[in-house]
PDB file of N, CA and C in Angstrom:
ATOM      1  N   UNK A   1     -45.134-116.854-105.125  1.00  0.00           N
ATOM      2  CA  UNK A   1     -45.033-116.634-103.712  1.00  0.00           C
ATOM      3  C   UNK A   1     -44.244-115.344-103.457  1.00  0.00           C
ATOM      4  N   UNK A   2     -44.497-114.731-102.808  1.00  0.00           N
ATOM      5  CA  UNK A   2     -44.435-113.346-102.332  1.00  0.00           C
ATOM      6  C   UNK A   2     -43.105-113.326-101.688  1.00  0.00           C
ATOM      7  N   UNK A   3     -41.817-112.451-101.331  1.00  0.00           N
ATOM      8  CA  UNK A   3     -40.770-112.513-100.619  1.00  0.00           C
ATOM      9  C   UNK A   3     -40.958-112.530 -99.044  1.00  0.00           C
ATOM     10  N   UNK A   4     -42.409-112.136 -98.882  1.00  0.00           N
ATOM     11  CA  UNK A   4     -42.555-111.892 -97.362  1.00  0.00           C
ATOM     12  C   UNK A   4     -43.141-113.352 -96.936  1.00  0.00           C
ATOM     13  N   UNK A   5     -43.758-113.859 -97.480  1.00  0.00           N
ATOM     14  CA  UNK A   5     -44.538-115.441 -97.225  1.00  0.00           C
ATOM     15  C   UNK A   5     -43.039-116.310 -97.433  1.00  0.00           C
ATOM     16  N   UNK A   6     -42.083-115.998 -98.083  1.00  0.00           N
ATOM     17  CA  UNK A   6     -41.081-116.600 -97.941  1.00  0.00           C
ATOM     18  C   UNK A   6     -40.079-116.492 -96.551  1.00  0.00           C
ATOM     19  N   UNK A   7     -40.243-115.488 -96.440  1.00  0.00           N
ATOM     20  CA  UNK A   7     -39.651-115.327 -94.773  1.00  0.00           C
ATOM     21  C   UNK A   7     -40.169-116.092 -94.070  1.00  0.00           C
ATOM     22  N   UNK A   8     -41.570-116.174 -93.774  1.00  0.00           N
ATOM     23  CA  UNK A   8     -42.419-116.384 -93.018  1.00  0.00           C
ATOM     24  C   UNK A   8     -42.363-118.169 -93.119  1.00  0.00           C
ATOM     25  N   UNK A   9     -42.100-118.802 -94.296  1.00  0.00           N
ATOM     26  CA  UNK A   9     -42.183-119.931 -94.375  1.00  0.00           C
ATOM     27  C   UNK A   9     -40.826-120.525 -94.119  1.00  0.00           C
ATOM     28  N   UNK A  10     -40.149-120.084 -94.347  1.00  0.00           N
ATOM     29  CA  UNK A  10     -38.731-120.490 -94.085  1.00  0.00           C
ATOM     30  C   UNK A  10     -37.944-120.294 -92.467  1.00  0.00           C
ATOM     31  N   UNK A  11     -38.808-119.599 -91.544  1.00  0.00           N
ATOM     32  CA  UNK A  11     -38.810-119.369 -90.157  1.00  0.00           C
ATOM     33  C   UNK A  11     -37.721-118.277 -89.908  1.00  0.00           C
ATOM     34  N   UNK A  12     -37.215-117.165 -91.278  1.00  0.00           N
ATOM     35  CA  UNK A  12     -36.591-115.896 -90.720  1.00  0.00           C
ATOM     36  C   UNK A  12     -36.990-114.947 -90.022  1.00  0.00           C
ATOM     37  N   UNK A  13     -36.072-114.372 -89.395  1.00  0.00           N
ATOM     38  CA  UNK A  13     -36.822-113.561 -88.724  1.00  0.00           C
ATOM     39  C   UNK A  13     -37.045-112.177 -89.170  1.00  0.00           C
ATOM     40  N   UNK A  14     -37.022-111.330 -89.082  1.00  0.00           N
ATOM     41  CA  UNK A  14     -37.098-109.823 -89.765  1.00  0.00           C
ATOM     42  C   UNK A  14     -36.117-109.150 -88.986  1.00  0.00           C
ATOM     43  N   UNK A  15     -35.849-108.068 -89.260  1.00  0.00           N
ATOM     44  CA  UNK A  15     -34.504-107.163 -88.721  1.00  0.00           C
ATOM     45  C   UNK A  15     -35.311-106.537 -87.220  1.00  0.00           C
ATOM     46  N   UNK A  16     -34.879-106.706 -86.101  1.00  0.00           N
ATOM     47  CA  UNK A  16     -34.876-106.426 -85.237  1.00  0.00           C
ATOM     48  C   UNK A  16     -34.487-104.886 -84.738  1.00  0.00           C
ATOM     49  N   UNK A  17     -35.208-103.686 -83.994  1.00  0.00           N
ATOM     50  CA  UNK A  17     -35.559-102.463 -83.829  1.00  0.00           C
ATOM     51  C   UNK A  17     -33.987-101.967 -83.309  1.00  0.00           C
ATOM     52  N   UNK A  18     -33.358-102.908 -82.795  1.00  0.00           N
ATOM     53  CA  UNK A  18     -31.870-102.638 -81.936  1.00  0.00           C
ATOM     54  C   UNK A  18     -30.993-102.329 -83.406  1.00  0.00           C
ATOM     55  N   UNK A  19     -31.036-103.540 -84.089  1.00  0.00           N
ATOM     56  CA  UNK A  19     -30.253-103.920 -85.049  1.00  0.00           C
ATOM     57  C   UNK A  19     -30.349-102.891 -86.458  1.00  0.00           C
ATOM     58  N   UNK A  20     -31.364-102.197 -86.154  1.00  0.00           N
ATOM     59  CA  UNK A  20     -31.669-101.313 -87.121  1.00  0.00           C
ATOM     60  C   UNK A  20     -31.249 -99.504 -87.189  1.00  0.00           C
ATOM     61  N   UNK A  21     -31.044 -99.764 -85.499  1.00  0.00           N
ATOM     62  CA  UNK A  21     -30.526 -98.401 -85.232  1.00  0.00           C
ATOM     63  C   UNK A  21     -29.304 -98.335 -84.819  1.00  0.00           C
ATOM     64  N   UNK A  22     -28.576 -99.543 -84.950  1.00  0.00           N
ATOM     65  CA  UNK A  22     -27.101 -99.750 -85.053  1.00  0.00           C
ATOM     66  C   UNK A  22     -26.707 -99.232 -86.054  1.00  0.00           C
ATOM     67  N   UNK A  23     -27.407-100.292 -87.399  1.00  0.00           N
ATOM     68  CA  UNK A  23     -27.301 -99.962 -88.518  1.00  0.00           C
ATOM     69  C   UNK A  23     -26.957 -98.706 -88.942  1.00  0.00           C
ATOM     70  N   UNK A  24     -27.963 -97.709 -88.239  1.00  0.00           N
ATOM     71  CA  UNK A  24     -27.921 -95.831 -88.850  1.00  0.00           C
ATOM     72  C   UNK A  24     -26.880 -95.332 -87.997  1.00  0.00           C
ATOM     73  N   UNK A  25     -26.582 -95.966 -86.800  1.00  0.00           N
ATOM     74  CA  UNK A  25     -25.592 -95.195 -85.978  1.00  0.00           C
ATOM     75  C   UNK A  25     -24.208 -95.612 -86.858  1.00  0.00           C
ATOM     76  N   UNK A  26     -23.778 -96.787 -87.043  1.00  0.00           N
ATOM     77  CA  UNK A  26     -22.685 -97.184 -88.368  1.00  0.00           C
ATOM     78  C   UNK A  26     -22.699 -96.097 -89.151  1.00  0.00           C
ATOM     79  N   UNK A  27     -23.530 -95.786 -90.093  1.00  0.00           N
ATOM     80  CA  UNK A  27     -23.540 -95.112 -91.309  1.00  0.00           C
ATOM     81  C   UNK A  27     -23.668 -93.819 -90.869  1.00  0.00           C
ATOM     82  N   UNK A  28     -23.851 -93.245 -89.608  1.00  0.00           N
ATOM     83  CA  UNK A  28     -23.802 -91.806 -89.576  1.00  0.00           C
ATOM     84  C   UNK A  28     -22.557 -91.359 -89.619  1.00  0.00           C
ATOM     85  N   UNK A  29     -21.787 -92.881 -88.235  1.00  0.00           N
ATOM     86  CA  UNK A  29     -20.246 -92.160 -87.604  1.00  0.00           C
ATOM     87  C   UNK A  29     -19.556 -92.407 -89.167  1.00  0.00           C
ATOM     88  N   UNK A  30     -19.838 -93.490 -90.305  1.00  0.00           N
ATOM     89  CA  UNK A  30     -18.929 -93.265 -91.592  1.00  0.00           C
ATOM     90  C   UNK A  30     -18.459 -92.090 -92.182  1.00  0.00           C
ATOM     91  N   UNK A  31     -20.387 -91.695 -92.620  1.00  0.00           N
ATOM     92  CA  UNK A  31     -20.494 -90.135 -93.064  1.00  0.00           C
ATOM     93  C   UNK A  31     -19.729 -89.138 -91.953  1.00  0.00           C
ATOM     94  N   UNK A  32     -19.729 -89.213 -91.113  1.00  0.00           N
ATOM     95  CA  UNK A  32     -19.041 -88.444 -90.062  1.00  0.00           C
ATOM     96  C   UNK A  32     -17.393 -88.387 -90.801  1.00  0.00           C
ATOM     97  N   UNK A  33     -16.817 -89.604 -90.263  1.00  0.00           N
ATOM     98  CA  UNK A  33     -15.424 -89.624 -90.905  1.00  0.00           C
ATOM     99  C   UNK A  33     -14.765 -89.631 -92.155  1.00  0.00           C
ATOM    100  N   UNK A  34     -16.096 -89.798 -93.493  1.00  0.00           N
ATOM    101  CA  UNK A  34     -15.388 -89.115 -94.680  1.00  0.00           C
ATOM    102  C   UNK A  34     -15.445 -87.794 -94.550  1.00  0.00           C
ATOM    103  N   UNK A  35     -16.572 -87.045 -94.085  1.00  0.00           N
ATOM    104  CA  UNK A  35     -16.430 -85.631 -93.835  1.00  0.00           C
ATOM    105  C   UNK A  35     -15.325 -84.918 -93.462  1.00  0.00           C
ATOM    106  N   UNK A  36     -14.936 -85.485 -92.154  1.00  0.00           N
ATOM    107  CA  UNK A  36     -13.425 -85.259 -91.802  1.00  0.00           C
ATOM    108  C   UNK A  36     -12.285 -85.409 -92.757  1.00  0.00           C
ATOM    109  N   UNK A  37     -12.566 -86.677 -93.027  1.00  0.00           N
ATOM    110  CA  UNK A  37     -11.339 -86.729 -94.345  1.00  0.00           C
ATOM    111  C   UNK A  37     -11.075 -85.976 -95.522  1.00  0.00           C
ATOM    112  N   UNK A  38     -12.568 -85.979 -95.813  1.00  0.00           N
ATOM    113  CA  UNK A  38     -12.230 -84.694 -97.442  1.00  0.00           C
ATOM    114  C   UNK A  38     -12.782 -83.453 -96.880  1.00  0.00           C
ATOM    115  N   UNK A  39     -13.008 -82.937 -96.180  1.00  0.00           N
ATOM    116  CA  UNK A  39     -13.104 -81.386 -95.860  1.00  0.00           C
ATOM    117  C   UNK A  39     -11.919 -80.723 -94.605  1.00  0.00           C
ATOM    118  N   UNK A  40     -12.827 -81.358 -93.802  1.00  0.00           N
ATOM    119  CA  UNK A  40     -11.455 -80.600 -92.698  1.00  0.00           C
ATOM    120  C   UNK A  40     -10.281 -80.889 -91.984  1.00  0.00           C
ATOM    121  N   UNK A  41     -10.136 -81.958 -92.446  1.00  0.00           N
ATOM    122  CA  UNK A  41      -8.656 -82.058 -92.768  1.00  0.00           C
ATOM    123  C   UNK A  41      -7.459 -81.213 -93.652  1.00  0.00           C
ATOM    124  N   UNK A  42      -8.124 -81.479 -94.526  1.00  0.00           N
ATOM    125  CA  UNK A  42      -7.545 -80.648 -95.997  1.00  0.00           C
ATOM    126  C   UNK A  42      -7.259 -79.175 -95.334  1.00  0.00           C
ATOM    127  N   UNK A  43      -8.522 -78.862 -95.120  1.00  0.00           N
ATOM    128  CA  UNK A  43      -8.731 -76.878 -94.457  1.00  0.00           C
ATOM    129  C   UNK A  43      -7.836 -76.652 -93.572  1.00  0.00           C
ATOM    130  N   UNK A  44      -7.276 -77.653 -92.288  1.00  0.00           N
ATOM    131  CA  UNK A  44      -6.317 -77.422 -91.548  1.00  0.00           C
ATOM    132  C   UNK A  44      -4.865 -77.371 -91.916  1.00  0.00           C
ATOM    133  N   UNK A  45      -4.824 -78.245 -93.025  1.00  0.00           N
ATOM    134  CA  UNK A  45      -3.691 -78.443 -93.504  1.00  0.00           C
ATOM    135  C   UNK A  45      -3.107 -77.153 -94.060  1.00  0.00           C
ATOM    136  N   UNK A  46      -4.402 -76.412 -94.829  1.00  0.00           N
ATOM    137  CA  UNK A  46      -4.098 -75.351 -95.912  1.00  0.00           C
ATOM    138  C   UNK A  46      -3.867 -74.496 -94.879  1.00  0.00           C
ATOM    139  N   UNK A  47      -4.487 -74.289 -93.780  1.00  0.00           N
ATOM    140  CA  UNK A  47      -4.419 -72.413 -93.004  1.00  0.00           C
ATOM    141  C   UNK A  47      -2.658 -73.227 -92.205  1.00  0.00           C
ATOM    142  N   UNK A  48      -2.569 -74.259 -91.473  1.00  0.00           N
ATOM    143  CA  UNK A  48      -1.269 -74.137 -91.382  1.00  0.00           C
ATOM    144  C   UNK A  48       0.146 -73.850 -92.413  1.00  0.00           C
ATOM    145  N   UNK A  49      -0.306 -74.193 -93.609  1.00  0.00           N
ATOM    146  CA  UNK A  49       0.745 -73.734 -94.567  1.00  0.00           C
ATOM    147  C   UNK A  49       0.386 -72.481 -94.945  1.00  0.00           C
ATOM    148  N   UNK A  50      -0.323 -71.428 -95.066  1.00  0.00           N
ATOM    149  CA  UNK A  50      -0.624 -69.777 -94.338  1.00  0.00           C
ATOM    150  C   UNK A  50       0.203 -69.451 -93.602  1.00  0.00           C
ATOM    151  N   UNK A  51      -0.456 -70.210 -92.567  1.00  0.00           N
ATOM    152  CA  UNK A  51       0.487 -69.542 -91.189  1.00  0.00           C
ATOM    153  C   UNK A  51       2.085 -69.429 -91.220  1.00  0.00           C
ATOM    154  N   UNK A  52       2.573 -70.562 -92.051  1.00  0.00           N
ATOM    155  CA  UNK A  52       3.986 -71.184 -91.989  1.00  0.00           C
ATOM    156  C   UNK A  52       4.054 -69.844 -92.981  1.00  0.00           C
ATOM    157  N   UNK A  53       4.097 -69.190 -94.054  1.00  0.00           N
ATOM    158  CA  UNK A  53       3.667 -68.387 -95.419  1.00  0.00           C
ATOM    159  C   UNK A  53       4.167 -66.893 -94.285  1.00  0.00           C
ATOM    160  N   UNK A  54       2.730 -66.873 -93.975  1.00  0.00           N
ATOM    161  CA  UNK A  54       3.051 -65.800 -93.653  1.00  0.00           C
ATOM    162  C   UNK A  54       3.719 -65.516 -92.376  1.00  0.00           C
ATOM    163  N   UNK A  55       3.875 -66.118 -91.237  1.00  0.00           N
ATOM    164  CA  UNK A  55       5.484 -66.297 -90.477  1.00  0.00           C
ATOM    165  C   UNK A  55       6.506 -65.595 -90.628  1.00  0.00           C
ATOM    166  N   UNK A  56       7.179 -66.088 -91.696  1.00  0.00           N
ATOM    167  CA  UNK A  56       8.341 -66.153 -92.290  1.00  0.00           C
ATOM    168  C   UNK A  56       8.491 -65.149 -93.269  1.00  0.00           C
ATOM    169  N   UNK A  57       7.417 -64.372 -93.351  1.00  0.00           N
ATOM    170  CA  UNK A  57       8.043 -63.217 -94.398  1.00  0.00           C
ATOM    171  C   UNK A  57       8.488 -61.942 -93.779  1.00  0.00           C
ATOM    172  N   UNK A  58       9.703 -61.481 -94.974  1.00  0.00           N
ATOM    173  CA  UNK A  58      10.708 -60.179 -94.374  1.00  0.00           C
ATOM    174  C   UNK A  58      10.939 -59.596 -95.444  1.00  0.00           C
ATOM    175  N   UNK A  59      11.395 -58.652 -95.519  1.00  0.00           N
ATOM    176  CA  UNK A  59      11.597 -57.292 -96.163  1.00  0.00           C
ATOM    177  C   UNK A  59      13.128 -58.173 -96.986  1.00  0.00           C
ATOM    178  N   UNK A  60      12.832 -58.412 -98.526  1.00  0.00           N
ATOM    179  CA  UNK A  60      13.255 -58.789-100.002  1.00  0.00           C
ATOM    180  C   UNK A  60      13.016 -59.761-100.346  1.00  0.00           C
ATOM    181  N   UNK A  61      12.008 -60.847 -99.555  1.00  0.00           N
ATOM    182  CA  UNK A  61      11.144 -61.678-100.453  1.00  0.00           C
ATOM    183  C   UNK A  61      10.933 -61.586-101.508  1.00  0.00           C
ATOM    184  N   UNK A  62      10.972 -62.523-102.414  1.00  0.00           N
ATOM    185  CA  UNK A  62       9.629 -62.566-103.797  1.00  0.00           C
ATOM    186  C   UNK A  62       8.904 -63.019-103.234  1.00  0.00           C
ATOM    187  N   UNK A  63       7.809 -63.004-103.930  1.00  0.00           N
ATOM    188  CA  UNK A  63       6.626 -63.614-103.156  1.00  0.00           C
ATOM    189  C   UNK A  63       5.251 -63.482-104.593  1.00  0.00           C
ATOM    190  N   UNK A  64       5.114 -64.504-104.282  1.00  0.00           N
ATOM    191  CA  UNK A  64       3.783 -64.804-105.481  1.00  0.00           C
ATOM    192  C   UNK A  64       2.262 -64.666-104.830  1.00  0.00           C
ATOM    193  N   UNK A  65       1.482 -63.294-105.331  1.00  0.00           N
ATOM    194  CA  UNK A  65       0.234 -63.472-104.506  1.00  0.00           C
ATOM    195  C   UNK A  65      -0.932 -63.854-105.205  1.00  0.00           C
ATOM    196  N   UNK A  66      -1.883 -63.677-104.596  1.00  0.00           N
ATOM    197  CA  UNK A  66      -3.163 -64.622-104.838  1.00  0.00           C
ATOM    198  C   UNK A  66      -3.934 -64.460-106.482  1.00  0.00           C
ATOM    199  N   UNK A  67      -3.485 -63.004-106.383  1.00  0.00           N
ATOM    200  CA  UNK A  67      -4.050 -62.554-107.885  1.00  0.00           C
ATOM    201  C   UNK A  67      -3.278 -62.891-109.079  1.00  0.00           C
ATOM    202  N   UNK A  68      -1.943 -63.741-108.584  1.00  0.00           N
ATOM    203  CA  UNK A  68      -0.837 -63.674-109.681  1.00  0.00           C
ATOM    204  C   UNK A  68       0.159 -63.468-110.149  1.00  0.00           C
ATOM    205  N   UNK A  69       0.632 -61.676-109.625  1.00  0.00           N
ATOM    206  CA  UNK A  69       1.419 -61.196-109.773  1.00  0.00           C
ATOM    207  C   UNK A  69       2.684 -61.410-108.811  1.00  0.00           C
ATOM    208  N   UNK A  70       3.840 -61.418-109.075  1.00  0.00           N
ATOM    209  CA  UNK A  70       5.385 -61.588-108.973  1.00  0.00           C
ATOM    210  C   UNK A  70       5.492 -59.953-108.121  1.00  0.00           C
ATOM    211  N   UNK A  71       6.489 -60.026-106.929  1.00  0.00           N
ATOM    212  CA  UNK A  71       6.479 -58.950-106.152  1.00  0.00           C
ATOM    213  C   UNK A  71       7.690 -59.033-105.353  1.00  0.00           C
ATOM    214  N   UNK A  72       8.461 -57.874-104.583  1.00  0.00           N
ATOM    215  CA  UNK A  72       9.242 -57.874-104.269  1.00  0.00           C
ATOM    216  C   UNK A  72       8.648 -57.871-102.267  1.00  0.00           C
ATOM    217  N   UNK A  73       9.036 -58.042-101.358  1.00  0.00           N
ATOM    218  CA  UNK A  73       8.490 -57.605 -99.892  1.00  0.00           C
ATOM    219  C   UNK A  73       9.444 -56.161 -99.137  1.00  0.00           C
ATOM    220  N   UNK A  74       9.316 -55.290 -99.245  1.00  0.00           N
ATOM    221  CA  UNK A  74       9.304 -54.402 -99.083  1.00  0.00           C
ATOM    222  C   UNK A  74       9.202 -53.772 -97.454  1.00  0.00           C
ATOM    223  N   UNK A  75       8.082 -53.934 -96.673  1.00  0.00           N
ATOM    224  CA  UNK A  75       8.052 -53.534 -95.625  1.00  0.00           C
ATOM    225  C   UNK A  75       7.321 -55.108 -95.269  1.00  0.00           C
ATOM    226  N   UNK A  76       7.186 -54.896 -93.776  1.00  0.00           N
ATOM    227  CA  UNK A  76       6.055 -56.121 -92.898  1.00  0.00           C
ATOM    228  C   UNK A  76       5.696 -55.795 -91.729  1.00  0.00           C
ATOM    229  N   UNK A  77       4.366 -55.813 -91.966  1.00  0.00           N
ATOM    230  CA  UNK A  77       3.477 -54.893 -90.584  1.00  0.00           C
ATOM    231  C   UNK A  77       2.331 -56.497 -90.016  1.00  0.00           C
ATOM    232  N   UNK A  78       1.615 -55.786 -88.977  1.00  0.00           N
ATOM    233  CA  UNK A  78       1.170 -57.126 -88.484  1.00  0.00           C
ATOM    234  C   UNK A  78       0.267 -57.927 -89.445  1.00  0.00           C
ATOM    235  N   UNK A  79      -0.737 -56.916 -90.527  1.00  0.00           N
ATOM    236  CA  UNK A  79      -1.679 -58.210 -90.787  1.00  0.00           C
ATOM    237  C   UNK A  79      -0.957 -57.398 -92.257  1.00  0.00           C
ATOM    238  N   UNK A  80      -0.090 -56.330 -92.622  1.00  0.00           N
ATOM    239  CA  UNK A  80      -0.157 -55.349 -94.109  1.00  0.00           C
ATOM    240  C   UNK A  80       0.965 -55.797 -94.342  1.00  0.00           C
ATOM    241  N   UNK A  81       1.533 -56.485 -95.506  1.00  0.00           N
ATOM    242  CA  UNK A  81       2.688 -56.822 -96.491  1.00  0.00           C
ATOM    243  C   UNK A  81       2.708 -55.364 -97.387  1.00  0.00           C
ATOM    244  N   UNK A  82       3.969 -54.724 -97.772  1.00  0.00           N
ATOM    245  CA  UNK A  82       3.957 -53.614 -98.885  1.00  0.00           C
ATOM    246  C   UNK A  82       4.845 -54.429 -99.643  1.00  0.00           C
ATOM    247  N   UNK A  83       4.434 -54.422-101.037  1.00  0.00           N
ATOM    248  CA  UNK A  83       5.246 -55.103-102.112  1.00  0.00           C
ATOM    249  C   UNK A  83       5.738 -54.567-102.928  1.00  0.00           C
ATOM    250  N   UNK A  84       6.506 -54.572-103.656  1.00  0.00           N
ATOM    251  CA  UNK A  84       6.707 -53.409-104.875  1.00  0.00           C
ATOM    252  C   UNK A  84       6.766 -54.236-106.475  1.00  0.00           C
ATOM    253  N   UNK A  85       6.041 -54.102-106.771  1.00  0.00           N
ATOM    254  CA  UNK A  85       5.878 -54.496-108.637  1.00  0.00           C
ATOM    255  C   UNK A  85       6.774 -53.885-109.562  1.00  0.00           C
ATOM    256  N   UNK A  86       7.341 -55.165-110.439  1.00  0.00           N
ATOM    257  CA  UNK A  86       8.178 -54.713-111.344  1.00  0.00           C
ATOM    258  C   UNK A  86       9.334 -53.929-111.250  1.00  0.00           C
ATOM    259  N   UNK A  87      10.284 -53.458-111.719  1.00  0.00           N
ATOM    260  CA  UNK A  87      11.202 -52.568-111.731  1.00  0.00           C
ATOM    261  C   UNK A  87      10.722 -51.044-111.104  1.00  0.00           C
ATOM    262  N   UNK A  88       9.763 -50.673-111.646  1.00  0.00           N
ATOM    263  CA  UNK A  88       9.036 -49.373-110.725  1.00  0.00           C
ATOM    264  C   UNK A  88       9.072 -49.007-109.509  1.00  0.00           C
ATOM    265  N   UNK A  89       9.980 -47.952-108.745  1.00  0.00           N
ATOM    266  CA  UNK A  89      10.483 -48.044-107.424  1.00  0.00           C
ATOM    267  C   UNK A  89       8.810 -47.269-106.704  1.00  0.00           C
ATOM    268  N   UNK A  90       8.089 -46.735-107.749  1.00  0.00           N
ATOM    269  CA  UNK A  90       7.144 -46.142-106.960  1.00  0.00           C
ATOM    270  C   UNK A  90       6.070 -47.048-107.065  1.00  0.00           C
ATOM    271  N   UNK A  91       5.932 -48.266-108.226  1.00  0.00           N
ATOM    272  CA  UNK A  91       4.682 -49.063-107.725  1.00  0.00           C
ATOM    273  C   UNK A  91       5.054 -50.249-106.511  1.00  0.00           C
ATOM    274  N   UNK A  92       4.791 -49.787-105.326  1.00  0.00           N
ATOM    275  CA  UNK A  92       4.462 -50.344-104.024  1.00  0.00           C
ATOM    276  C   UNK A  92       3.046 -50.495-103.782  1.00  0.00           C
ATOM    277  N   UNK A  93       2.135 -51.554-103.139  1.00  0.00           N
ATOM    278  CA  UNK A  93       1.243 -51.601-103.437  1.00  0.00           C
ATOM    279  C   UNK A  93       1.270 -52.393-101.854  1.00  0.00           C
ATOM    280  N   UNK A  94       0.250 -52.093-100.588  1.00  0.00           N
ATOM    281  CA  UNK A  94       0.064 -52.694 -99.484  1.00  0.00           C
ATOM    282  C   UNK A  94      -1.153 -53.750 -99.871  1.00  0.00           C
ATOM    283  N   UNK A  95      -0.792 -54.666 -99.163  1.00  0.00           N
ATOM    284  CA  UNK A  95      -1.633 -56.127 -98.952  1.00  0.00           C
ATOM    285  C   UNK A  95      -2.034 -56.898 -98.061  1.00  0.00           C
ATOM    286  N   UNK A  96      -2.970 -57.795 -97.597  1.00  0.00           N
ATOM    287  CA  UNK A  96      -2.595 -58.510 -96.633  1.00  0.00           C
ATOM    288  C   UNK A  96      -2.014 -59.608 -96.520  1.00  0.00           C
ATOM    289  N   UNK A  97      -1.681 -59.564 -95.423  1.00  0.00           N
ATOM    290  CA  UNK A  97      -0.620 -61.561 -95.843  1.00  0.00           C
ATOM    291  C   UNK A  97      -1.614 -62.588 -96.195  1.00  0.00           C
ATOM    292  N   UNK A  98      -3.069 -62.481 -96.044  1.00  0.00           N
ATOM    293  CA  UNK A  98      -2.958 -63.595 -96.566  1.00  0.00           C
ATOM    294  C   UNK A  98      -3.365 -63.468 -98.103  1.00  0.00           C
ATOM    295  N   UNK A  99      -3.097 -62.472 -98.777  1.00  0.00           N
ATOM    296  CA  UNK A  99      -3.568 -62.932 -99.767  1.00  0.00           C
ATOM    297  C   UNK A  99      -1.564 -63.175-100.733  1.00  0.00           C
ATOM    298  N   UNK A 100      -0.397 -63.527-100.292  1.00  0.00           N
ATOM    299  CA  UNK A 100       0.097 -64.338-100.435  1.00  0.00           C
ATOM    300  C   UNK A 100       0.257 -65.537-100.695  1.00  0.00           C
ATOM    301  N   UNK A 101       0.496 -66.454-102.135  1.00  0.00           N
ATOM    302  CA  UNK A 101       0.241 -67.443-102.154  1.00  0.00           C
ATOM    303  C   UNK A 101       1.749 -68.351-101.906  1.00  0.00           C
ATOM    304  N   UNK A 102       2.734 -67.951-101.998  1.00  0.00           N
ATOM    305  CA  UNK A 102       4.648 -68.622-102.115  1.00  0.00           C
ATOM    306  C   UNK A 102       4.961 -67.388-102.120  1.00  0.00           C
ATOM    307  N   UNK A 103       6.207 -67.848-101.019  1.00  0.00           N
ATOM    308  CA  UNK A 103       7.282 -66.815-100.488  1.00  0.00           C
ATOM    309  C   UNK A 103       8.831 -67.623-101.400  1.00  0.00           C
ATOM    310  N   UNK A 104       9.551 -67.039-102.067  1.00  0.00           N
ATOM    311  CA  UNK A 104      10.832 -67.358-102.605  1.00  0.00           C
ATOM    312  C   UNK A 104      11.796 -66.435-101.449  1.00  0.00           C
ATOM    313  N   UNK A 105      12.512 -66.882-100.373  1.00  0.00           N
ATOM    314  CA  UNK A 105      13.478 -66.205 -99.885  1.00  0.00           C
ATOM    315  C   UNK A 105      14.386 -66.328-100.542  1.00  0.00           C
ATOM    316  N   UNK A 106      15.683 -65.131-100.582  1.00  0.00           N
ATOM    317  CA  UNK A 106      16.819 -64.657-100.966  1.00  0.00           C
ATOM    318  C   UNK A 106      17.948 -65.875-101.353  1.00  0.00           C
ATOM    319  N   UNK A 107      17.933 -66.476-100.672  1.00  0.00           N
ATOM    320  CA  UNK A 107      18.892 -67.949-100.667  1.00  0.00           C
ATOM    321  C   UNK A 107      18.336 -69.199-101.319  1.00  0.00           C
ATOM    322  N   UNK A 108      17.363 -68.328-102.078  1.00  0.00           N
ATOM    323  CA  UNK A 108      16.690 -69.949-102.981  1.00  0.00           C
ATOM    324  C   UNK A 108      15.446 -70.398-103.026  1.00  0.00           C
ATOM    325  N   UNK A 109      15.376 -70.426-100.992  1.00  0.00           N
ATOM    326  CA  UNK A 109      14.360 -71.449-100.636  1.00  0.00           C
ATOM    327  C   UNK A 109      12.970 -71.395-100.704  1.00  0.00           C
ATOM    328  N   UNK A 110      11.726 -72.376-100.929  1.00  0.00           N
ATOM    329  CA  UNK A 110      10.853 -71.774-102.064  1.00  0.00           C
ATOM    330  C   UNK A 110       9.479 -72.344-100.421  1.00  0.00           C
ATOM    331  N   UNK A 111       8.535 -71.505-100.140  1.00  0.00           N
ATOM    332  CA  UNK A 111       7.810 -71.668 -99.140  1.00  0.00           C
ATOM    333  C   UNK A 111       6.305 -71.993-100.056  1.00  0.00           C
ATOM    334  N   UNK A 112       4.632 -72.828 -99.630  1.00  0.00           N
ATOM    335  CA  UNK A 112       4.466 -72.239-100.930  1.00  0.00           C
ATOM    336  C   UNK A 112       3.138 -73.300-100.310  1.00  0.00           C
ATOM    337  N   UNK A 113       1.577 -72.729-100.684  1.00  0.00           N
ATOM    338  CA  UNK A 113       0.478 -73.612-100.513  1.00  0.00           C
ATOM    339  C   UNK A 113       1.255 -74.481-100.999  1.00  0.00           C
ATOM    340  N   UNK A 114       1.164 -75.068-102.398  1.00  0.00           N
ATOM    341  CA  UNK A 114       0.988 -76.511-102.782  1.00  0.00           C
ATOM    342  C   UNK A 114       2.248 -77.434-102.257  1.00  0.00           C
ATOM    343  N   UNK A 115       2.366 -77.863-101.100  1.00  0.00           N
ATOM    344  CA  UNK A 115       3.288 -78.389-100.767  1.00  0.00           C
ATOM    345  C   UNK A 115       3.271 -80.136-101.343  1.00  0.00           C
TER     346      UNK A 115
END
């Protein structure tokens, strides 16, 4: 006997046209809110700790940028950081803030994406 002659004999009914587009409206708003959860959430989180990053920077920072390198802060213009590398008073090298990844201010305190 067939699963559908079993419905049929047993007096179920079949899923109803309302009940079915509930169903997809459920599972859209889910997909909706893991989306939120693992994407843009996260993304807001990260450009506010940017913002907080680059804020707060002033002329004798260390500061760790995106490519790696260890740097001193030097000057601070609106979107241009000048850094200076290594002991070398002439390698200064302009940047933008965001490619800053952690600010170490003078007194210790350590600013920094991975919070």
């Amino acid at each position: 006997m067939s699963t559908f002659t079993m419905l049929l004999s047993t007096g179920a009914k079949a899923p109803s046209a309302g009940s079915t587009v509930g169903m997809i409206i459920f599972y859209v708003v889910i997909i909706i809110g893991m989306l939120y959860l693992m994407v843009i959430r996260p993304s807001k989180n990260q450009q506010k700790s940017l913002n907080e990053i680059t804020s707060s920077l002033e002329a004798g920072d260390s500061v760790l940028t995106a490519s790696g390198f260890y740097g001193v802060v030097v000057d601070v213009n609106d979107e241009v950081v000048v850094v200076e590398f290594g002991s070398n008073k002439n390698c200064r090298i302009p940047m933008k803030k965001a490619a800053i990844q952690a600010v170490e201010k003078p007194d210790g305190t350590t600013i920094s994406m991975d919070k």
